[in-house]
ModelCIF file with pLDDT and N, C-alpha, C, O atoms, coordinates in Angstrom:
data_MODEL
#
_entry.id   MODEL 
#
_entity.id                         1 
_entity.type                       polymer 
_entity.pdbx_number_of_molecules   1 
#
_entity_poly.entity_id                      1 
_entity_poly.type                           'polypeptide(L)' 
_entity_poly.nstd_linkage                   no 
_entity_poly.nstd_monomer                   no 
_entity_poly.pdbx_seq_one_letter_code       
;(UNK)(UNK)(UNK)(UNK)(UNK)(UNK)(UNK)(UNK)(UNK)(UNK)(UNK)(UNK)(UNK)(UNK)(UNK)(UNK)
(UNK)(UNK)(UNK)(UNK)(UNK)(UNK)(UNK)(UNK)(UNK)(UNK)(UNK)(UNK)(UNK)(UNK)(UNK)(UNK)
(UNK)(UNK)(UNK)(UNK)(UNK)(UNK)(UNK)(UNK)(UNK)(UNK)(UNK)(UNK)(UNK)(UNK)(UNK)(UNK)
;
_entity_poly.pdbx_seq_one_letter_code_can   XXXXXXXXXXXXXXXXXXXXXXXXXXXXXXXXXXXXXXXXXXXXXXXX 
_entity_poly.pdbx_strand_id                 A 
#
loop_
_entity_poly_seq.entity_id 
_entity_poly_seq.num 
_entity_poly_seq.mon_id 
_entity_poly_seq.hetero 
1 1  UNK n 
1 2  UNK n 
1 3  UNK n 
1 4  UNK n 
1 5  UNK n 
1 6  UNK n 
1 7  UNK n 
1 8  UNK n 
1 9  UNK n 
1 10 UNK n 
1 11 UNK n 
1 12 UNK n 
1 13 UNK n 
1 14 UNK n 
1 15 UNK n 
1 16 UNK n 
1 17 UNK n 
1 18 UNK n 
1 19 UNK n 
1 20 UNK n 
1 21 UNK n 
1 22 UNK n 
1 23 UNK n 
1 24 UNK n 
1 25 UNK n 
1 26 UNK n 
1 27 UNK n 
1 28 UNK n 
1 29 UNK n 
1 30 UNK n 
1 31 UNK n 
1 32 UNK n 
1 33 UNK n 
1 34 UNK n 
1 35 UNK n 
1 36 UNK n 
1 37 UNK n 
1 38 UNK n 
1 39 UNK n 
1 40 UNK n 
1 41 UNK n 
1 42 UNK n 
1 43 UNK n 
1 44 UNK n 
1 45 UNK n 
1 46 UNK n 
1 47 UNK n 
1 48 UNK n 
#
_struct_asym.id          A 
_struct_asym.entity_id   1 
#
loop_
_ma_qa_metric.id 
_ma_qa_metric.mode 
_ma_qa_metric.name 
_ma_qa_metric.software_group_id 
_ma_qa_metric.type 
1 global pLDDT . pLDDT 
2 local  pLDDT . pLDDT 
#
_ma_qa_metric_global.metric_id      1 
_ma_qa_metric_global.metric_value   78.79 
_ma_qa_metric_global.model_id       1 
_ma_qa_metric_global.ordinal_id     1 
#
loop_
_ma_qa_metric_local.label_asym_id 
_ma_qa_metric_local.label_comp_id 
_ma_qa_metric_local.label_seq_id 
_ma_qa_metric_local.metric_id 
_ma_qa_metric_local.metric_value 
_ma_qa_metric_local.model_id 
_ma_qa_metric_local.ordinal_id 
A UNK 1  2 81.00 1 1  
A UNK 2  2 84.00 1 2  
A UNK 3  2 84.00 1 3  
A UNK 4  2 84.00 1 4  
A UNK 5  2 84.00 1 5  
A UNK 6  2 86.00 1 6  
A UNK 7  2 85.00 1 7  
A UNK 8  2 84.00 1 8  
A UNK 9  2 82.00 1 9  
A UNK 10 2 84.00 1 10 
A UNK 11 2 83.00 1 11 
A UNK 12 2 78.00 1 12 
A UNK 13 2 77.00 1 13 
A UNK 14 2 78.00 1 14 
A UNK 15 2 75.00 1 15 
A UNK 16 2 73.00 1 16 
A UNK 17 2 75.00 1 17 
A UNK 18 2 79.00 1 18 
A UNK 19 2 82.00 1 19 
A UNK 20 2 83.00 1 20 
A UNK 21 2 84.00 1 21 
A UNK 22 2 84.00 1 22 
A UNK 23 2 84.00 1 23 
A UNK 24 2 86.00 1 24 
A UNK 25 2 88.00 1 25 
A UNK 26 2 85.00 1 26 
A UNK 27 2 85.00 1 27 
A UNK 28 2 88.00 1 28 
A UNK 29 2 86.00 1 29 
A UNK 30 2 85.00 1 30 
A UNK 31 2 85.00 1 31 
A UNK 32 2 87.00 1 32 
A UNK 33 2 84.00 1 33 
A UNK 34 2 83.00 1 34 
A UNK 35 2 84.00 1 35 
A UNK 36 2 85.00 1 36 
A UNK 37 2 82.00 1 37 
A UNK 38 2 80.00 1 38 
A UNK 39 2 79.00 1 39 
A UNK 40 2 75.00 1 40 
A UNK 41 2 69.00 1 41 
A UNK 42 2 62.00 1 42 
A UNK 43 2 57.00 1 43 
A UNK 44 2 59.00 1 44 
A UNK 45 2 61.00 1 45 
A UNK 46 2 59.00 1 46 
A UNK 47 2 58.00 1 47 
A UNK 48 2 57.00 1 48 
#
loop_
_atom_site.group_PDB 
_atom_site.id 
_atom_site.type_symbol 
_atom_site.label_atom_id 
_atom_site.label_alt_id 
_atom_site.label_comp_id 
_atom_site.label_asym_id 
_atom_site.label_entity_id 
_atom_site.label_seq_id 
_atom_site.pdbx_PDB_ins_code 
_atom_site.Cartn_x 
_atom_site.Cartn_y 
_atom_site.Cartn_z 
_atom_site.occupancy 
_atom_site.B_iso_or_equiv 
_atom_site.pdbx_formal_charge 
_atom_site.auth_seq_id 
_atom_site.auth_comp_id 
_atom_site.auth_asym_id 
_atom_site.auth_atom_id 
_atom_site.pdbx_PDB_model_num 
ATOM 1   N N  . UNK A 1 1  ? 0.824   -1.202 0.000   1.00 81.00 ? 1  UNK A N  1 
ATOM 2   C CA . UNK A 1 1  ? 0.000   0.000  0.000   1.00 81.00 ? 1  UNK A CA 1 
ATOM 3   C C  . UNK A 1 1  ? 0.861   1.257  0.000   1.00 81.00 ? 1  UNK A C  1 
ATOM 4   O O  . UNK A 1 1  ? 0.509   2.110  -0.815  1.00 81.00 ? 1  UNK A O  1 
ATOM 5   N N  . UNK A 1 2  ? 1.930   1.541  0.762   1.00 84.00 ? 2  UNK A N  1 
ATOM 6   C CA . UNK A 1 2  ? 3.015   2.268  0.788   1.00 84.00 ? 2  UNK A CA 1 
ATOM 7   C C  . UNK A 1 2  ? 3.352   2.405  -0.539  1.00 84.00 ? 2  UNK A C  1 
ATOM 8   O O  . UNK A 1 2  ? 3.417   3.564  -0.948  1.00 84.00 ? 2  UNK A O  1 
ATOM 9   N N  . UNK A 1 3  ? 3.603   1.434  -1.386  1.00 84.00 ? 3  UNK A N  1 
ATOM 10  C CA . UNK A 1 3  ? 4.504   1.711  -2.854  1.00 84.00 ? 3  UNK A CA 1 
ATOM 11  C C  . UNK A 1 3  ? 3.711   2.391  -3.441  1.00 84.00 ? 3  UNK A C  1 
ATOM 12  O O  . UNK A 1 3  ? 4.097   3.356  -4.100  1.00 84.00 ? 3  UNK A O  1 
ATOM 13  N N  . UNK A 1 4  ? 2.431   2.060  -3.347  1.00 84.00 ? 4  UNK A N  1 
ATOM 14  C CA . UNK A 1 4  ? 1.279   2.326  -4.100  1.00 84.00 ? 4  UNK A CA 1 
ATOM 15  C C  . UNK A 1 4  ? 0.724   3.551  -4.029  1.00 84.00 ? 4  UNK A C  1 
ATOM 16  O O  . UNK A 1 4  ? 0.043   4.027  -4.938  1.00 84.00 ? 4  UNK A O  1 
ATOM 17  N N  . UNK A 1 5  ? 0.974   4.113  -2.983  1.00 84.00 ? 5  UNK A N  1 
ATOM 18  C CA . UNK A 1 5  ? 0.951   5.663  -2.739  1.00 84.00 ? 5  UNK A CA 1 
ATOM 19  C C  . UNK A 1 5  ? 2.271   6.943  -3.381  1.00 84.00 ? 5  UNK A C  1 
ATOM 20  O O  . UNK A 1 5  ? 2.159   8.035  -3.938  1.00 84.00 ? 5  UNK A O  1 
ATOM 21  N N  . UNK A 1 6  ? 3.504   6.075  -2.929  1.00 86.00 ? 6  UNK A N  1 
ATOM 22  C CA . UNK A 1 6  ? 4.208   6.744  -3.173  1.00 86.00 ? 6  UNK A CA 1 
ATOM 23  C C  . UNK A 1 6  ? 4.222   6.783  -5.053  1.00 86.00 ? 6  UNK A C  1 
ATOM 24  O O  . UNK A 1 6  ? 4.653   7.820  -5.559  1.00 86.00 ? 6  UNK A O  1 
ATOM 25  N N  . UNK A 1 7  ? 3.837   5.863  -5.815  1.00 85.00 ? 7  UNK A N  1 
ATOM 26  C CA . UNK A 1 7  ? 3.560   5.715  -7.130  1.00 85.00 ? 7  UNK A CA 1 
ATOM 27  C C  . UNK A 1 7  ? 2.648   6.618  -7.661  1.00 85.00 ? 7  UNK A C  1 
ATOM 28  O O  . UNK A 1 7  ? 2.825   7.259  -8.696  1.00 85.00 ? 7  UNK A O  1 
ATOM 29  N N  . UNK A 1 8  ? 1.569   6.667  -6.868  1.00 84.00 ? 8  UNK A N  1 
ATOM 30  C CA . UNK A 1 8  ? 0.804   7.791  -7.102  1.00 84.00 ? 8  UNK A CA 1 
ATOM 31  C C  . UNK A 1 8  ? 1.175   9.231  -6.915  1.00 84.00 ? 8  UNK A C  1 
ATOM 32  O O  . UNK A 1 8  ? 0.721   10.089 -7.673  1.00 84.00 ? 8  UNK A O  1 
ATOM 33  N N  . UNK A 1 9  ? 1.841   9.469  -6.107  1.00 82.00 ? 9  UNK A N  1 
ATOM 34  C CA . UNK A 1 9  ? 2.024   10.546 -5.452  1.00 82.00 ? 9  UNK A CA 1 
ATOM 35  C C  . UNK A 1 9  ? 3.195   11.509 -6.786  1.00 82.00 ? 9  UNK A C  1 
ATOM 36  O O  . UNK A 1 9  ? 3.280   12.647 -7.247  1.00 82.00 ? 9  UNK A O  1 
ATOM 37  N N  . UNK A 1 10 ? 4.194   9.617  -7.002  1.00 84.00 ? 10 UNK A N  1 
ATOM 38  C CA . UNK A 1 10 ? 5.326   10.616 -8.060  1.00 84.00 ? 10 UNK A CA 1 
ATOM 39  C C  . UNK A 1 10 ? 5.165   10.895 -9.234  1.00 84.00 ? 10 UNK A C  1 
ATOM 40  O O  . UNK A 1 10 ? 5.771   11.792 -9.821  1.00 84.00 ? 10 UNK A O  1 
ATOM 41  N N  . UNK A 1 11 ? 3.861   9.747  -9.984  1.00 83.00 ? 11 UNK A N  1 
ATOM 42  C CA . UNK A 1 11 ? 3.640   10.012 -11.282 1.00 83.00 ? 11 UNK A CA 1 
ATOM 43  C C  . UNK A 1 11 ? 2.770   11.419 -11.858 1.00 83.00 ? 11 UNK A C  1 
ATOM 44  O O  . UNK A 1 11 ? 2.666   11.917 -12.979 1.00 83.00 ? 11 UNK A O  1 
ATOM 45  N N  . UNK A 1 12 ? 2.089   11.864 -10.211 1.00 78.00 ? 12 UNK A N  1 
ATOM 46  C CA . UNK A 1 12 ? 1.385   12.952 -10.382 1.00 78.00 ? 12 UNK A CA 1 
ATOM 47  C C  . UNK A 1 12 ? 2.152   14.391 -10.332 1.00 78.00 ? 12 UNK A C  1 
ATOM 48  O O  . UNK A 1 12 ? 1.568   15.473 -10.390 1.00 78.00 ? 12 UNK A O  1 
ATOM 49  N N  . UNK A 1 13 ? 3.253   14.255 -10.240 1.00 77.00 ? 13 UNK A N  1 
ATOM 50  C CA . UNK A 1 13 ? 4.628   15.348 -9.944  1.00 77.00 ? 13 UNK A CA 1 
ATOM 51  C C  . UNK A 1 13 ? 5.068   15.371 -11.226 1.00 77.00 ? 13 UNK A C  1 
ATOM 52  O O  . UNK A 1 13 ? 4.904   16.169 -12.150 1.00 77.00 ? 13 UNK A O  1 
ATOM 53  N N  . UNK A 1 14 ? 5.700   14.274 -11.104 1.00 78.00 ? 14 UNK A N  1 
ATOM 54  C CA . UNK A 1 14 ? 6.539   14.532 -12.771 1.00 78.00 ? 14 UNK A CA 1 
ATOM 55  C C  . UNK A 1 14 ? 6.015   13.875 -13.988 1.00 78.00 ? 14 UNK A C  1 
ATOM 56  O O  . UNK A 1 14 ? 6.421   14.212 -15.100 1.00 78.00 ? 14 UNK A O  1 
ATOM 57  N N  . UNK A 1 15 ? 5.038   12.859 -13.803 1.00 75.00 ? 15 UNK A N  1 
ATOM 58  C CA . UNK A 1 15 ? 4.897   12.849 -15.166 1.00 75.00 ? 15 UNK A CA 1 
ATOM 59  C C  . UNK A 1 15 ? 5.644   11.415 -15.820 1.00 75.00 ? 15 UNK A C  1 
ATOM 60  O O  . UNK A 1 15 ? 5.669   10.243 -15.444 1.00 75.00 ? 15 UNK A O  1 
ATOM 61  N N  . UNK A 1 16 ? 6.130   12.024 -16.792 1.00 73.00 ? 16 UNK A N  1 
ATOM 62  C CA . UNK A 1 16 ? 7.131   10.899 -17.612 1.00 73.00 ? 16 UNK A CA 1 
ATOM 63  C C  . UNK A 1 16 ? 8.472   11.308 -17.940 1.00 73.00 ? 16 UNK A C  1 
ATOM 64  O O  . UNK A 1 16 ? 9.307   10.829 -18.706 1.00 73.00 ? 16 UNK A O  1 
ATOM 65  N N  . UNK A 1 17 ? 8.482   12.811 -16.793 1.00 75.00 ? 17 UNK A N  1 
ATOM 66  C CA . UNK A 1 17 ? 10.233  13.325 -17.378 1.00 75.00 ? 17 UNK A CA 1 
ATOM 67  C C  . UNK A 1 17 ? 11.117  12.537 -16.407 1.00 75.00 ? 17 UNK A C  1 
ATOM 68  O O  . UNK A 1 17 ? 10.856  11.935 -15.366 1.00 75.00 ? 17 UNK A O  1 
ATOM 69  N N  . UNK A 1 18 ? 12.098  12.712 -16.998 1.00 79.00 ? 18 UNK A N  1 
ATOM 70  C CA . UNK A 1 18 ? 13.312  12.376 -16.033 1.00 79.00 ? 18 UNK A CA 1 
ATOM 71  C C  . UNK A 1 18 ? 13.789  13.496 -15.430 1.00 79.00 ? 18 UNK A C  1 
ATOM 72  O O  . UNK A 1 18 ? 13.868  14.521 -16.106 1.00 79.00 ? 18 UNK A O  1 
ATOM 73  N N  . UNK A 1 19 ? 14.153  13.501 -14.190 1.00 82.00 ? 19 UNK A N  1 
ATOM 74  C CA . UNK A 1 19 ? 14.702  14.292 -13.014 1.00 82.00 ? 19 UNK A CA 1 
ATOM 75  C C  . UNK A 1 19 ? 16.278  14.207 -13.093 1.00 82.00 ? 19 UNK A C  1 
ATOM 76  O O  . UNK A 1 19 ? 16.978  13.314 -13.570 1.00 82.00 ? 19 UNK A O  1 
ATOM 77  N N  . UNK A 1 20 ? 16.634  15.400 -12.483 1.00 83.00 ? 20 UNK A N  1 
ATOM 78  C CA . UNK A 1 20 ? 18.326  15.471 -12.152 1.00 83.00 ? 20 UNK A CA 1 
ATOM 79  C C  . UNK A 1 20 ? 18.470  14.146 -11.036 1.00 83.00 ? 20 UNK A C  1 
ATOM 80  O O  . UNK A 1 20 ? 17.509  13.468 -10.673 1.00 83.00 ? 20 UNK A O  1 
ATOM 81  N N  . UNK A 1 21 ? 19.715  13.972 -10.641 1.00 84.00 ? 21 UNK A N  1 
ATOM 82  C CA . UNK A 1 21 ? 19.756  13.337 -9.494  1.00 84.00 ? 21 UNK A CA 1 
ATOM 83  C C  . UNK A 1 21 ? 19.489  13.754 -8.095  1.00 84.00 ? 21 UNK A C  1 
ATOM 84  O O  . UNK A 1 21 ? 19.493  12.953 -7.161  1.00 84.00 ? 21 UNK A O  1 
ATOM 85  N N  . UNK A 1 22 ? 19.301  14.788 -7.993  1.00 84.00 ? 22 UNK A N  1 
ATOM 86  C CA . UNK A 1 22 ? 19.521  15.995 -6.862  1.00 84.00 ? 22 UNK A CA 1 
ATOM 87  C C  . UNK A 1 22 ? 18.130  16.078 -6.558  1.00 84.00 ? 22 UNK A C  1 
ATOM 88  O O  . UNK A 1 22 ? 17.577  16.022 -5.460  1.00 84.00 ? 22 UNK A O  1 
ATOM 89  N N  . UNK A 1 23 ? 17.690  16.208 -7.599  1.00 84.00 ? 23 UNK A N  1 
ATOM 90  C CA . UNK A 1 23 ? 15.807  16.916 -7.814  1.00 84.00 ? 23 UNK A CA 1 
ATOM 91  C C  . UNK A 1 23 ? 15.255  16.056 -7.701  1.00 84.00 ? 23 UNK A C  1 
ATOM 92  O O  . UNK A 1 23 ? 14.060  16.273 -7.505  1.00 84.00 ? 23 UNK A O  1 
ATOM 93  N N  . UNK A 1 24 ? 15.687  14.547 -7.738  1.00 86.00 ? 24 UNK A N  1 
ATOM 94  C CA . UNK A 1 24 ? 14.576  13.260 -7.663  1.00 86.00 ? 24 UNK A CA 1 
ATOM 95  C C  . UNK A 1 24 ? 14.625  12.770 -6.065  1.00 86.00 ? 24 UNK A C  1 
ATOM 96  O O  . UNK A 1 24 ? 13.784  12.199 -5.370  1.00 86.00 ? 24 UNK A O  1 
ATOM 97  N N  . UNK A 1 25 ? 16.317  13.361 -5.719  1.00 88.00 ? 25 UNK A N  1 
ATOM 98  C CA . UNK A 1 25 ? 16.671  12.926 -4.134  1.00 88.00 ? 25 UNK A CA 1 
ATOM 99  C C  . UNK A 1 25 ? 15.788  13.483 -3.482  1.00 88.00 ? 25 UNK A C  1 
ATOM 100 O O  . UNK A 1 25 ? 15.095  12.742 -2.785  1.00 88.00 ? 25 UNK A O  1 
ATOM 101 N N  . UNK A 1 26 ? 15.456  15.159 -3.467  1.00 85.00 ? 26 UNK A N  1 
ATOM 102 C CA . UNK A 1 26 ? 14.622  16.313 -3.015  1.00 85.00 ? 26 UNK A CA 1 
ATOM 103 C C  . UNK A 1 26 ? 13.195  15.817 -3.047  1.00 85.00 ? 26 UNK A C  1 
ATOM 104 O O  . UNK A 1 26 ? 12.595  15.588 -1.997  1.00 85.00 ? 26 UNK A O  1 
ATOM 105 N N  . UNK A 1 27 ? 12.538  15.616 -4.458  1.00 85.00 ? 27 UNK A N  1 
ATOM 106 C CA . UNK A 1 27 ? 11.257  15.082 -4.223  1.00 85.00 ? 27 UNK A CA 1 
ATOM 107 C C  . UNK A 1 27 ? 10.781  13.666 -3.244  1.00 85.00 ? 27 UNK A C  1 
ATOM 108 O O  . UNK A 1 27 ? 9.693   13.647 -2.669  1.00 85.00 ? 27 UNK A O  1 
ATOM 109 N N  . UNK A 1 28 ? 11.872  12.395 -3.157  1.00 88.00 ? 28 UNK A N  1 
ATOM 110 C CA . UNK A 1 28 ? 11.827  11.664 -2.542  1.00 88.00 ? 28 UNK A CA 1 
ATOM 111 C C  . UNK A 1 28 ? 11.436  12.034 -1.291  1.00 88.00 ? 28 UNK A C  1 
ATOM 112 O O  . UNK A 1 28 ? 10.333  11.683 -0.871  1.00 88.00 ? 28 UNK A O  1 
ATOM 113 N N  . UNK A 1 29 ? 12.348  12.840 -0.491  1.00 86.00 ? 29 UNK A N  1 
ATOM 114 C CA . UNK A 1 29 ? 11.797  13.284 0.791   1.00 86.00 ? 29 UNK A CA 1 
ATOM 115 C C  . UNK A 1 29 ? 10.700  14.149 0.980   1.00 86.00 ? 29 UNK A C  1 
ATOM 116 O O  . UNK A 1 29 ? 9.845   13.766 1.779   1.00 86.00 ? 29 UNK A O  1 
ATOM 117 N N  . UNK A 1 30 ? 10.551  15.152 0.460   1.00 85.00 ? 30 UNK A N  1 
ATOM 118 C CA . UNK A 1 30 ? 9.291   15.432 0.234   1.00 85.00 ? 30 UNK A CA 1 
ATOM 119 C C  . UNK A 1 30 ? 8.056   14.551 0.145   1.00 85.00 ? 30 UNK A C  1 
ATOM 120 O O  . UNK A 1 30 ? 7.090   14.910 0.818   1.00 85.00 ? 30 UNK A O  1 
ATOM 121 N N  . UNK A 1 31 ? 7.941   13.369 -0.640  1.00 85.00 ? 31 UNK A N  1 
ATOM 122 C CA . UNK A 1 31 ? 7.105   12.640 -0.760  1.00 85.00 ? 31 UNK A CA 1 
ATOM 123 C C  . UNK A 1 31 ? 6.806   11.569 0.794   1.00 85.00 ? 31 UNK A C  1 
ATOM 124 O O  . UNK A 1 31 ? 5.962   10.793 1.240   1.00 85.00 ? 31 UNK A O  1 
ATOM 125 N N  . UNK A 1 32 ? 7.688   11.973 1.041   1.00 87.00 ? 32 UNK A N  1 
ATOM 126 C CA . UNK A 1 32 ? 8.023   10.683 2.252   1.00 87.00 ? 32 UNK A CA 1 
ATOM 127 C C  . UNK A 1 32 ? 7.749   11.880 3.487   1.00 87.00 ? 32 UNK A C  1 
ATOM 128 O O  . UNK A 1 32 ? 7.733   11.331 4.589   1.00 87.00 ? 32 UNK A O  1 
ATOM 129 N N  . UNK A 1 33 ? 7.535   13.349 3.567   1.00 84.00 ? 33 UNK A N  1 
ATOM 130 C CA . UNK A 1 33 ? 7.324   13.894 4.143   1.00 84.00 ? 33 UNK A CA 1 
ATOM 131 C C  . UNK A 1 33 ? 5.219   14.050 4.195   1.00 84.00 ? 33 UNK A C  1 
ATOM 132 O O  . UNK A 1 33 ? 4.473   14.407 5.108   1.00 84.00 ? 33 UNK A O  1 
ATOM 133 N N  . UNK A 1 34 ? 4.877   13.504 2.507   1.00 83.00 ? 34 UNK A N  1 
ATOM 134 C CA . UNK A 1 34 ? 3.418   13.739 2.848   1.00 83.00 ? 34 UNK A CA 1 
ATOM 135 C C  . UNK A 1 34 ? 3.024   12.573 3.206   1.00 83.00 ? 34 UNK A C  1 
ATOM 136 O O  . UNK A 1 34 ? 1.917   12.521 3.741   1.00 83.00 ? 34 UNK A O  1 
ATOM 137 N N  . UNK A 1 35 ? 3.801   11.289 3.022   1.00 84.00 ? 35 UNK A N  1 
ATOM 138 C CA . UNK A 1 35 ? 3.402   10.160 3.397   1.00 84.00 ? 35 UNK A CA 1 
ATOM 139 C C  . UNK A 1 35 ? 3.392   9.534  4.701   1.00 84.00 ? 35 UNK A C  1 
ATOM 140 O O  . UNK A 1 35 ? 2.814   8.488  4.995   1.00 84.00 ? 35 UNK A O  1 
ATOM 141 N N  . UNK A 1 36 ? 4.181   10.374 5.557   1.00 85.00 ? 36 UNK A N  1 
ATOM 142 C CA . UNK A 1 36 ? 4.298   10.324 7.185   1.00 85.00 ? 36 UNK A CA 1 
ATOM 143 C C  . UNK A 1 36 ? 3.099   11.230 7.968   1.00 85.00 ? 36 UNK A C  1 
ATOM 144 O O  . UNK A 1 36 ? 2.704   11.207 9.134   1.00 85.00 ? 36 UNK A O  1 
ATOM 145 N N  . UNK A 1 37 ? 2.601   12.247 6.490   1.00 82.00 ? 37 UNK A N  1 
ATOM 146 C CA . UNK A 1 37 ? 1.240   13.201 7.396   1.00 82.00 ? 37 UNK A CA 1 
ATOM 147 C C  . UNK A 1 37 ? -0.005  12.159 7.100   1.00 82.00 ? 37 UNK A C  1 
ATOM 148 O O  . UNK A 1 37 ? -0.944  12.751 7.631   1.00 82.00 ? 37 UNK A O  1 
ATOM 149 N N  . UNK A 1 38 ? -0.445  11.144 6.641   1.00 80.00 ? 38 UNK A N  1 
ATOM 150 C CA . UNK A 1 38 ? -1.819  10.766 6.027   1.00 80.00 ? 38 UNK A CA 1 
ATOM 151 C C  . UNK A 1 38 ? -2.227  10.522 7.997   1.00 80.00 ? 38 UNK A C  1 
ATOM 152 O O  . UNK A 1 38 ? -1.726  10.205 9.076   1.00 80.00 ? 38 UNK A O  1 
ATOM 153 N N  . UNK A 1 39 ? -3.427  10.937 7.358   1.00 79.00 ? 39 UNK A N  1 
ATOM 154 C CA . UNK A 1 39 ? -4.359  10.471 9.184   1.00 79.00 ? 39 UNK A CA 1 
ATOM 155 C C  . UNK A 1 39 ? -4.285  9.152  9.183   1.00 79.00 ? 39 UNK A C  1 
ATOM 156 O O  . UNK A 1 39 ? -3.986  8.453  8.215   1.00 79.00 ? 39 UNK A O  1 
ATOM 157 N N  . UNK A 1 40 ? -4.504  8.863  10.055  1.00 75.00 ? 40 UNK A N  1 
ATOM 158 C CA . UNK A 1 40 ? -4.872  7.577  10.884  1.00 75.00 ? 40 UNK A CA 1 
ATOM 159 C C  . UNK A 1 40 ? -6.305  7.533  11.606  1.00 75.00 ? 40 UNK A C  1 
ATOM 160 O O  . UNK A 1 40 ? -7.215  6.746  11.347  1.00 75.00 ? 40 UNK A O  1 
ATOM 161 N N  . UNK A 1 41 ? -6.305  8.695  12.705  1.00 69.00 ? 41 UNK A N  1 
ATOM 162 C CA . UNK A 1 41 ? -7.293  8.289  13.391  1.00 69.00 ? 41 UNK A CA 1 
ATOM 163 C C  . UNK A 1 41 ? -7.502  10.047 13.835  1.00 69.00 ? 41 UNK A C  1 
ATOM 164 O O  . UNK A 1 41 ? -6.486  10.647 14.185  1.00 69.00 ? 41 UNK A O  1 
ATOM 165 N N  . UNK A 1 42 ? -8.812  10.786 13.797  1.00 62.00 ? 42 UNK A N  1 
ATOM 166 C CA . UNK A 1 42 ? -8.751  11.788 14.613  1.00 62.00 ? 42 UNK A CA 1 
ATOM 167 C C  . UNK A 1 42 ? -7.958  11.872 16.128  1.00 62.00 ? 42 UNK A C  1 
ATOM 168 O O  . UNK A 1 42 ? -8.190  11.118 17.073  1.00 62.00 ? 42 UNK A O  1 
ATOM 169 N N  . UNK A 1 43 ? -7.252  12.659 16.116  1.00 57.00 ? 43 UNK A N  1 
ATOM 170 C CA . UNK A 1 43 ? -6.752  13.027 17.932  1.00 57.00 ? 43 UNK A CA 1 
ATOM 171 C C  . UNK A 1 43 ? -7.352  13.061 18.841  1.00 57.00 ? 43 UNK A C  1 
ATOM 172 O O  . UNK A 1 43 ? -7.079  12.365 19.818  1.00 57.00 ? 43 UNK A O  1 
ATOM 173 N N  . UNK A 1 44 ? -8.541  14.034 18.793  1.00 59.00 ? 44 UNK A N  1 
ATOM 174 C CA . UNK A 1 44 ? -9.635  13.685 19.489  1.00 59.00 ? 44 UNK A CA 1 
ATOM 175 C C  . UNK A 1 44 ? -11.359 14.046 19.022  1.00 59.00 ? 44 UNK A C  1 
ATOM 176 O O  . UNK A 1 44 ? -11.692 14.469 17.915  1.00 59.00 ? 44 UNK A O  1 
ATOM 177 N N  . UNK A 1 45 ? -12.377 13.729 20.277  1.00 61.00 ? 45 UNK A N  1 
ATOM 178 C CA . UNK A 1 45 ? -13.598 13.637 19.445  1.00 61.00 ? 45 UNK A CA 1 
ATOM 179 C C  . UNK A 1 45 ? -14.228 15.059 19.846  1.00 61.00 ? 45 UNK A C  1 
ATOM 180 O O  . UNK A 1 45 ? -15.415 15.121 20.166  1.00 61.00 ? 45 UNK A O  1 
ATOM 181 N N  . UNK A 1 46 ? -13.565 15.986 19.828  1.00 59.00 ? 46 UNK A N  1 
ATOM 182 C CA . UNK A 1 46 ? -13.707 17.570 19.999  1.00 59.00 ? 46 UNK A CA 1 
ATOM 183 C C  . UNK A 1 46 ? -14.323 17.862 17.827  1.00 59.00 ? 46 UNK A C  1 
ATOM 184 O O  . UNK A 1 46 ? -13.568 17.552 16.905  1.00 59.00 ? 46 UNK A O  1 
ATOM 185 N N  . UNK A 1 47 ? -15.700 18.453 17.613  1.00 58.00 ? 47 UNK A N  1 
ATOM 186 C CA . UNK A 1 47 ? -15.718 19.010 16.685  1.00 58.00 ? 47 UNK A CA 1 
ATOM 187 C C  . UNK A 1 47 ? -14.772 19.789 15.897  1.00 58.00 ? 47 UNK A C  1 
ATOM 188 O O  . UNK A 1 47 ? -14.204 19.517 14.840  1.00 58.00 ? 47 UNK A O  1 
ATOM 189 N N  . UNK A 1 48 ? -14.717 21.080 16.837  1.00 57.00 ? 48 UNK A N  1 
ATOM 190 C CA . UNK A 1 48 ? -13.890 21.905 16.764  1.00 57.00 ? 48 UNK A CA 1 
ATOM 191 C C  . UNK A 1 48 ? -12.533 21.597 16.208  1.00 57.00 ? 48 UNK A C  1 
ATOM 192 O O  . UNK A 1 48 ? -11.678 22.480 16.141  1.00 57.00 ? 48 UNK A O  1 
#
C-alpha cells in the first residue's frame, strides 16, 4: 500500500520526465514527508 501511494504521489509530480539526481533525491523526501502526514485516526472527538 506504501509503494502504491508513493507511485501515485510521483507520477502525479513529474509525469514521464526524467529528473536530475539531486531533484529526484529532493522530491523523494518530500514525498516521504506527505506520506508520514496521512491520518490515521482523529486526535480527538472535539468538533472543533
Amino acid at each position: 500500500s506504501a509503494v502504491k501511494s508513493f507511485k501515485t504521489l510521483l507520477k502525479r509530480t513529474i509525469g514521464s520526465r526524467s529528473l536530475v539526481y539531486d531533484e529526484f533525491q529532493t522530491l523523494l523526501t518530500q514525498i516521504e514527508a506527505v506520506l508520514n502526514s496521512r491520518p490515521l485516526t482523529p486526535v480527538s472527538n472535539d468538533p472543533s
